[in-house]
Protein backbone atom coordinates (compact mmCIF):
# COMPACT_ATOMS: atom_id res chain seq x y z
CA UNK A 1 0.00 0.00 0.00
CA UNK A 2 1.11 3.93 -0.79
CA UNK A 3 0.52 5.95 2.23
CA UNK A 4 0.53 9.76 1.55
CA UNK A 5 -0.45 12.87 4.08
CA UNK A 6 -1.48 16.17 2.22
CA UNK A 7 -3.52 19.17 2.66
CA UNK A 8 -6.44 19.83 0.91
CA UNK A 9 -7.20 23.53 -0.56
CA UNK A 10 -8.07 25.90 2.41
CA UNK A 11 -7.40 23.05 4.91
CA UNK A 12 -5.36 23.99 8.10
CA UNK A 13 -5.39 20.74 8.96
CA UNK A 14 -3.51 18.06 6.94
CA UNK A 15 -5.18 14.77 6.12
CA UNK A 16 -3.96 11.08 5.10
CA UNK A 17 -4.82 7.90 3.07
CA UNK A 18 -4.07 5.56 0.26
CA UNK A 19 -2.89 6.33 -3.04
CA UNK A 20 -4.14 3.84 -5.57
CA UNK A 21 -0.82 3.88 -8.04
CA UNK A 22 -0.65 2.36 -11.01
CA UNK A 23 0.40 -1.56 -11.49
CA UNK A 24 3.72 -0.04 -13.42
CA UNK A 25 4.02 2.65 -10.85
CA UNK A 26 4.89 6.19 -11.77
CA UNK A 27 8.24 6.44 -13.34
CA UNK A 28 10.71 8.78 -12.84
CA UNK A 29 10.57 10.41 -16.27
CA UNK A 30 6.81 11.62 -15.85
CA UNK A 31 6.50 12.43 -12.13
CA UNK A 32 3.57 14.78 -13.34
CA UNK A 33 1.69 11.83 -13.66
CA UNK A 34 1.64 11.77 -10.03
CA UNK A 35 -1.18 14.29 -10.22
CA UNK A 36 -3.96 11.83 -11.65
CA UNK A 37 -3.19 9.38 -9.07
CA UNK A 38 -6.25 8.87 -6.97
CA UNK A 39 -6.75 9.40 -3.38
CA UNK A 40 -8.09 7.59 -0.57
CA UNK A 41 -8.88 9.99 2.63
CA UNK A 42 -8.84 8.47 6.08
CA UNK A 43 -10.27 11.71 7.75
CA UNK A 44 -13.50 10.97 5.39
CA UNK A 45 -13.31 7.71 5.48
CA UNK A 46 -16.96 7.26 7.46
CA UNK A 47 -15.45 6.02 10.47
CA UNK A 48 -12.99 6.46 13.45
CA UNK A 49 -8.74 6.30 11.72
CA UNK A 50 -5.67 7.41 13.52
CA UNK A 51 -5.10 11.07 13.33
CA UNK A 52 -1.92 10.80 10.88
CA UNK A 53 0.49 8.39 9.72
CA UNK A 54 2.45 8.43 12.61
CA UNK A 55 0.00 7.71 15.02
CA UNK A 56 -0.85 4.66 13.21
CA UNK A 57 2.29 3.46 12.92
CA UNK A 58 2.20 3.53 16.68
CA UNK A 59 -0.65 1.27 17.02
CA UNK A 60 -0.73 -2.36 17.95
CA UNK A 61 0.33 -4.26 14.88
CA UNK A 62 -2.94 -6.02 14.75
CA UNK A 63 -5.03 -2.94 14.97
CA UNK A 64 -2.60 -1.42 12.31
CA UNK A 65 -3.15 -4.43 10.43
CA UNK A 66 -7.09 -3.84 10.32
CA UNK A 67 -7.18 0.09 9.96
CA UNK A 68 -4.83 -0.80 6.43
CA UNK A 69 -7.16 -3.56 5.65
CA UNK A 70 -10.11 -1.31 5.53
CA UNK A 71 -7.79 1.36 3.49
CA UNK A 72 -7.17 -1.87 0.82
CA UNK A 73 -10.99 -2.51 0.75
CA UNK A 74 -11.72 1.43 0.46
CA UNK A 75 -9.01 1.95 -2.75
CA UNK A 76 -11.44 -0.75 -4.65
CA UNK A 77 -13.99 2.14 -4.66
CA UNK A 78 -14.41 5.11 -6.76
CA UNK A 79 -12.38 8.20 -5.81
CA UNK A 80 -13.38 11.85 -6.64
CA UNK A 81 -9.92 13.20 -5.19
CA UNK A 82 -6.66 12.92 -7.05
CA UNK A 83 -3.03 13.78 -6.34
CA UNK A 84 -3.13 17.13 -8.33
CA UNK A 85 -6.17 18.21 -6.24
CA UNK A 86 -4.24 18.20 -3.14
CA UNK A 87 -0.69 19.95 -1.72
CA UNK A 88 1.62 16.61 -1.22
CA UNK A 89 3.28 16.60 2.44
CA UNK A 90 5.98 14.31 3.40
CA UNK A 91 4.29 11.18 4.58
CA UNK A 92 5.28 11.80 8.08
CA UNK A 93 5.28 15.64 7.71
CA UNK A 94 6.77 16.11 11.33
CA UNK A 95 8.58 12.74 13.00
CA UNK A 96 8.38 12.73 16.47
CA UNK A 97 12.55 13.02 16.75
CA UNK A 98 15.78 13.57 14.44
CA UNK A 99 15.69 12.09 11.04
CA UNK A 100 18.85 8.87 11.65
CA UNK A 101 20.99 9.02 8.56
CA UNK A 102 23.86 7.63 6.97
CA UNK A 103 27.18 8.30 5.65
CA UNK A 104 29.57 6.73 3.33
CA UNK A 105 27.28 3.93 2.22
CA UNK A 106 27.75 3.09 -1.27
CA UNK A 107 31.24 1.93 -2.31
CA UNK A 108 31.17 4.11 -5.56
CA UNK A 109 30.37 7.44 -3.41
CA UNK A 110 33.36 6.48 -0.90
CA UNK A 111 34.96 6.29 -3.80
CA UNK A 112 34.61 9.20 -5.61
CA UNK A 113 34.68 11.34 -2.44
CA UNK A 114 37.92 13.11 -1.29
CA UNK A 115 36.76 12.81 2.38
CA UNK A 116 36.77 8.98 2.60
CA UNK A 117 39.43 6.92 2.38
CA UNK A 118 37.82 3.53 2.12
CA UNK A 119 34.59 1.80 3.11
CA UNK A 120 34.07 2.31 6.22
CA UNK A 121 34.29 -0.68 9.10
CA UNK A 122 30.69 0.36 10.93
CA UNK A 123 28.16 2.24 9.84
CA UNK A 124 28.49 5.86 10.49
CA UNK A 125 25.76 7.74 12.12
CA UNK A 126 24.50 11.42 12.06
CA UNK A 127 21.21 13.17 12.07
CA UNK A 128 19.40 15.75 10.76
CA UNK A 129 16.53 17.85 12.57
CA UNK A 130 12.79 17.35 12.13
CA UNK A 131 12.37 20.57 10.79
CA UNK A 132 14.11 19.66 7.47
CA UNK A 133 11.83 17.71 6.66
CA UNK A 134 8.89 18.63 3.84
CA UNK A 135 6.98 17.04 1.11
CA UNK A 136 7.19 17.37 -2.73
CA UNK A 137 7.69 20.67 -3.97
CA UNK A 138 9.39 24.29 -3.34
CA UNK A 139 12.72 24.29 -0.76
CA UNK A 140 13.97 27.39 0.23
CA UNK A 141 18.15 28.47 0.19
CA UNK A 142 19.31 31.01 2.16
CA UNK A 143 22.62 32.15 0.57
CA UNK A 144 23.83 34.03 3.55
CA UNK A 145 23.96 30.01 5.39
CA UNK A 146 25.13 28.74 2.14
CA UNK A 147 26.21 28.61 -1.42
CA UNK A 148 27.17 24.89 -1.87
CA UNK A 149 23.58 23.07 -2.27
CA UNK A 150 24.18 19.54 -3.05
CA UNK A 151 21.53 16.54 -4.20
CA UNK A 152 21.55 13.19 -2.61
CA UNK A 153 19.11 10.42 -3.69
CA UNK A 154 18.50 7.77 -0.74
CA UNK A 155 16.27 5.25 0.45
CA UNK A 156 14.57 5.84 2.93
CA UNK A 157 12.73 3.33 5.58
CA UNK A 158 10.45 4.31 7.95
CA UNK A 159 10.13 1.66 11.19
CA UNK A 160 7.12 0.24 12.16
CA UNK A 161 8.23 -1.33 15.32
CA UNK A 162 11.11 -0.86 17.96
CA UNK A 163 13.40 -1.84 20.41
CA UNK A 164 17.05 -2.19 21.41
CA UNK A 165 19.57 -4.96 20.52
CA UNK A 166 17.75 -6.11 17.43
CA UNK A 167 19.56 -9.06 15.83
CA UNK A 168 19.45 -8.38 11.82
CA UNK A 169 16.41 -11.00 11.31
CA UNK A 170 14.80 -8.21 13.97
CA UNK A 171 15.66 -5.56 12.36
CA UNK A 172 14.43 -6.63 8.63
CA UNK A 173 10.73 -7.11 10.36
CA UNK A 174 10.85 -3.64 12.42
CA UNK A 175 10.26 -1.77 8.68
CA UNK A 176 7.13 -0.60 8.18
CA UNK A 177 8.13 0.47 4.28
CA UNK A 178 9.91 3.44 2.66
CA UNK A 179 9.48 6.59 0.47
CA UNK A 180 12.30 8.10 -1.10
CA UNK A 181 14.30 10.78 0.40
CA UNK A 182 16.68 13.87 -1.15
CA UNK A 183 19.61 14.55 1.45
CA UNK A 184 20.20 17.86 0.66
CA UNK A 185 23.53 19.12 1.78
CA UNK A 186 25.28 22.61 2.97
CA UNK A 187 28.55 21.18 1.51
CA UNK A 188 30.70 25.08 2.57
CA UNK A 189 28.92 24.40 6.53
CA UNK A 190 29.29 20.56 6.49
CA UNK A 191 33.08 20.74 5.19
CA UNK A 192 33.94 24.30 5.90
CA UNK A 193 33.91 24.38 9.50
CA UNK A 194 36.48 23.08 12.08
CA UNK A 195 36.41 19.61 12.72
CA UNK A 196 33.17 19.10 10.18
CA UNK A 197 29.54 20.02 11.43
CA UNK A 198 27.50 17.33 9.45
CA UNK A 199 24.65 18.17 11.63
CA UNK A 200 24.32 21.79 10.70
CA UNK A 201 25.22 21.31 7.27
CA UNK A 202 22.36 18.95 7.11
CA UNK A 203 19.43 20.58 8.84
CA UNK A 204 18.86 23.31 7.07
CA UNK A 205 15.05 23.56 7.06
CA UNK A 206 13.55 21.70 4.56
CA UNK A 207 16.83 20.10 3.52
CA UNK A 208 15.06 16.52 3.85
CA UNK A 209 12.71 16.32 1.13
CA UNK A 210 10.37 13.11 1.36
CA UNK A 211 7.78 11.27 -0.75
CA UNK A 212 5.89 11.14 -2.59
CA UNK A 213 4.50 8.11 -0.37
CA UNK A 214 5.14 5.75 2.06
CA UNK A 215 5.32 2.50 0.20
CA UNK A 216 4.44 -0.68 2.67
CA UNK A 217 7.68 -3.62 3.13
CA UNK A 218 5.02 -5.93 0.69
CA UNK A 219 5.23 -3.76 -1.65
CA UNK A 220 9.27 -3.85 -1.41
CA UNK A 221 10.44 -7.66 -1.98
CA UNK A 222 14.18 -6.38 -1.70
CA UNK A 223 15.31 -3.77 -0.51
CA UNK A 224 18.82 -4.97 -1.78
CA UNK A 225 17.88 -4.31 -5.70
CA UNK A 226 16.67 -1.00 -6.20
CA UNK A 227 17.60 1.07 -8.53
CA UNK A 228 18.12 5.10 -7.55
CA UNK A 229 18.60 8.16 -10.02
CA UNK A 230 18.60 11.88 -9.69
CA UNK A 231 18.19 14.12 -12.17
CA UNK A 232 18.70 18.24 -11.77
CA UNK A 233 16.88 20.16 -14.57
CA UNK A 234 16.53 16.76 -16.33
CA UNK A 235 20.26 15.83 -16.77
CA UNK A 236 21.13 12.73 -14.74
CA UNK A 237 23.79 12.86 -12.02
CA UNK A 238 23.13 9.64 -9.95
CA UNK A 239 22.17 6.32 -11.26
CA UNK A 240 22.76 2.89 -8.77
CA UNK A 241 21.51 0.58 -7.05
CA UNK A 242 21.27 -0.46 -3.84
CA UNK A 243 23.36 -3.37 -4.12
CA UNK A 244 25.94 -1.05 -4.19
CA UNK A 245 25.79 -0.40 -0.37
CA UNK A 246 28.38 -1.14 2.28
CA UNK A 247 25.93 -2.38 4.62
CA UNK A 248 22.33 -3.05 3.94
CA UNK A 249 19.01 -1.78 5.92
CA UNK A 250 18.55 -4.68 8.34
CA UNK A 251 22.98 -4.43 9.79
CA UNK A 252 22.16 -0.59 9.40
CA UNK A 253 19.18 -0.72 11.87
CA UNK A 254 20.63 -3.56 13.90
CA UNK A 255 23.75 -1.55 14.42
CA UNK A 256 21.88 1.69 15.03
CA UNK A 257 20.02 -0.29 17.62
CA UNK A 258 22.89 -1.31 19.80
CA UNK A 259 22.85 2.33 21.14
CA UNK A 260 19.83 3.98 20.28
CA UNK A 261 16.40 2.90 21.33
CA UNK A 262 14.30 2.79 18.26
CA UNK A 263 10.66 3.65 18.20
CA UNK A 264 7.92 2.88 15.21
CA UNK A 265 8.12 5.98 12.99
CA UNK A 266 11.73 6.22 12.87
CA UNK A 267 12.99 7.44 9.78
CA UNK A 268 16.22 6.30 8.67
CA UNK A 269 18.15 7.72 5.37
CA UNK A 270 20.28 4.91 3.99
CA UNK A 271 23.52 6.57 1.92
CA UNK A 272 23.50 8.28 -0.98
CA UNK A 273 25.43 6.72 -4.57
CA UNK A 274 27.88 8.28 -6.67
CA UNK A 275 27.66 11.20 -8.44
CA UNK A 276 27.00 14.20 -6.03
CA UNK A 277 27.54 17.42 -7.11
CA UNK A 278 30.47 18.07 -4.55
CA UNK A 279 32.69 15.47 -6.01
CA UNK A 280 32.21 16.48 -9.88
CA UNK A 281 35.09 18.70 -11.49
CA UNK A 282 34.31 21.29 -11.48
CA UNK A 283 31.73 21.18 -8.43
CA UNK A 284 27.90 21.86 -9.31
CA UNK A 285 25.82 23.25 -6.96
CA UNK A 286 22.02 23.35 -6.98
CA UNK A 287 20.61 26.94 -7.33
CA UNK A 288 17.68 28.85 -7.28
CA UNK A 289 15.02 27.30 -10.35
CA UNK A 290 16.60 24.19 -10.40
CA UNK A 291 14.10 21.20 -10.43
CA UNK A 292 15.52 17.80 -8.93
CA UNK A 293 14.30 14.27 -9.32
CA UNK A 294 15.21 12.06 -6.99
CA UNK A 295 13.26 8.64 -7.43
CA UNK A 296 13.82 5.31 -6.28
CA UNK A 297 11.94 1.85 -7.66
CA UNK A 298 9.20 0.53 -6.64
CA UNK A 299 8.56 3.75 -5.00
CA UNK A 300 8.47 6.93 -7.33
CA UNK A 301 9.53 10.57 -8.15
CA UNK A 302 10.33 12.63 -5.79
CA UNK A 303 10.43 16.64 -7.49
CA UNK A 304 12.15 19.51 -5.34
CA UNK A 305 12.29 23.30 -6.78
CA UNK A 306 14.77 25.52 -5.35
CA UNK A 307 13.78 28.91 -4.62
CA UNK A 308 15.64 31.62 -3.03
CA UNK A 309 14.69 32.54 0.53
CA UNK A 310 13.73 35.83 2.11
CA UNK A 311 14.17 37.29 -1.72
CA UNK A 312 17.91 37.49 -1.27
């Protein structure tokens, strides 16, 4: 199942429900055929859902199981609202903590990146804050915080259960599913200050682009062979796969569990592949009007506009 929260026109309040996407998907070369998917709303469903996606995610897994059951039986009906009627959020517009992300995951990035010197022995670890994240559409640059915009495609899982210690079996049945994720990067604050500040350089707001959905682990046999591509203005800069990674998502969440205690709606970025603007010669940067694809099979586009902020 595709899981989307959105806001309708005039609403304060956002809803969510069920996209009904096409058997072959929506492909990265057309995401504006997003806008004819139709929409299933759980706030007008006729009867009593979980406030948001998060909450439900929260719920026992067989009450979870039944409130998506009804959602299943529900897409089988006529829908008068579609994608392009609505303003796409990020599926989980707000998590409840930091957005868990990871660096130096695909062998061909620590490759072609002058601050790695090899694949790296453990997973390592950062996070970016809540406020970066945001839904399909606009992001905002401020060049007085920075001038060195970067893309970064990832995959992006989203747990639907939690705990501490979780052996990798464990940790391959704590997803709940993924949506696909754009790691936007302050490469002059991440690399520029002393000692590295990956946090800051990450959490600009809205530099965590997610969507368009949240695609159910069903719908996902393996997570191992997806393939991931970016476009920027409709030139392609990153095209992999997932096989590509150093570690995969059930050692990454088994590691991250060892220290952290994780909780259902946990979002967790998985690495980035090859081809970032930072490590091209010369460098590209993204800048304001720049459109940016980032898609990922099996899950869809995901299309972020630059804009300057504040008019500067």
């Amino acid at each position: 199942m595709h899981l989307l929260s959105f806001r309708r026109p005039g609403a304060t309040t956002p809803s969510w429900g069920a996209a009904t996407v096409p058997p072959a998907g929506v492909s990265a070369d057309d995401p504006g055929a997003l806008a004819a998917v139709a929409v299933v709303d759980a706030t007008r469903a006729g009867r009593s859902y979980p406030a948001d996606v998060a909450t439900l995610l929260e719920l026992a897994v067989a009450e979870r199981d039944e409130v998506l059951a009804d959602l299943a039986a529900l897409q089988g009906k006529e829908s008068d609202l579609t994608v392009g009627d609505v303003e796409l959020l990020a599926p989980i517009p707000r998590p409840r903590r930091n957005v868990f992300a990871v660096g130096a995951n695909y062998r061909g990035h620590v490759e072609e990146s002058e601050h790695s010197s090899g694949p790296p022995a453990s997973p390592i670890f950062f996070t970016k804050a809540t406020t970066t994240v945001t839904g399909p559409g606009a992001v905002a640059v401020d060049p007085a915080l920075t001038t060195r915009v970067d893309w970064e495609v990832e995959l992006a899982v989203v747990l639907g259960a939690g705990g501490r210690h979780l052996s990798p079996e464990q940790a391959a049945d704590a997803v709940f599913g993924y949506t696909t994720a754009n790691d936007l990067s302050a490469r002059d604050q991440q690399h520029g200050r002393p000692e590295g500040q990956w946090f800051l350089g990450k959490s600009l707001d809205g530099f965590c682009p997610l969507g368009p959905w949240l695609v159910t682990r069903d719908e996902v046999p393996d997570p191992r062979d997806l393939r991931l591509t970016l476009t920027v203005n409709g030139a392609v800069k990153q095209d992999s796969t997932t096989a590509d990674m150093v570690f995969d998502v059930p050692a990454l969440i088994a590691e991250l569990s060892r220290f952290v205690t994780l909780c259902p709606g946990d979002v967790l970025l998985t690495g980035t592949p090859s081809g970032v603007g930072d490590a091209r010669t010369p460098p590209e940067y993204l800048a304001p009007g720049d459109q940016v694809v980032a898609y990922v099979d099996r899950i869809g586009p995901l299309l972020t506009t630059i804009v300057a902020a504040n008019g500067r």
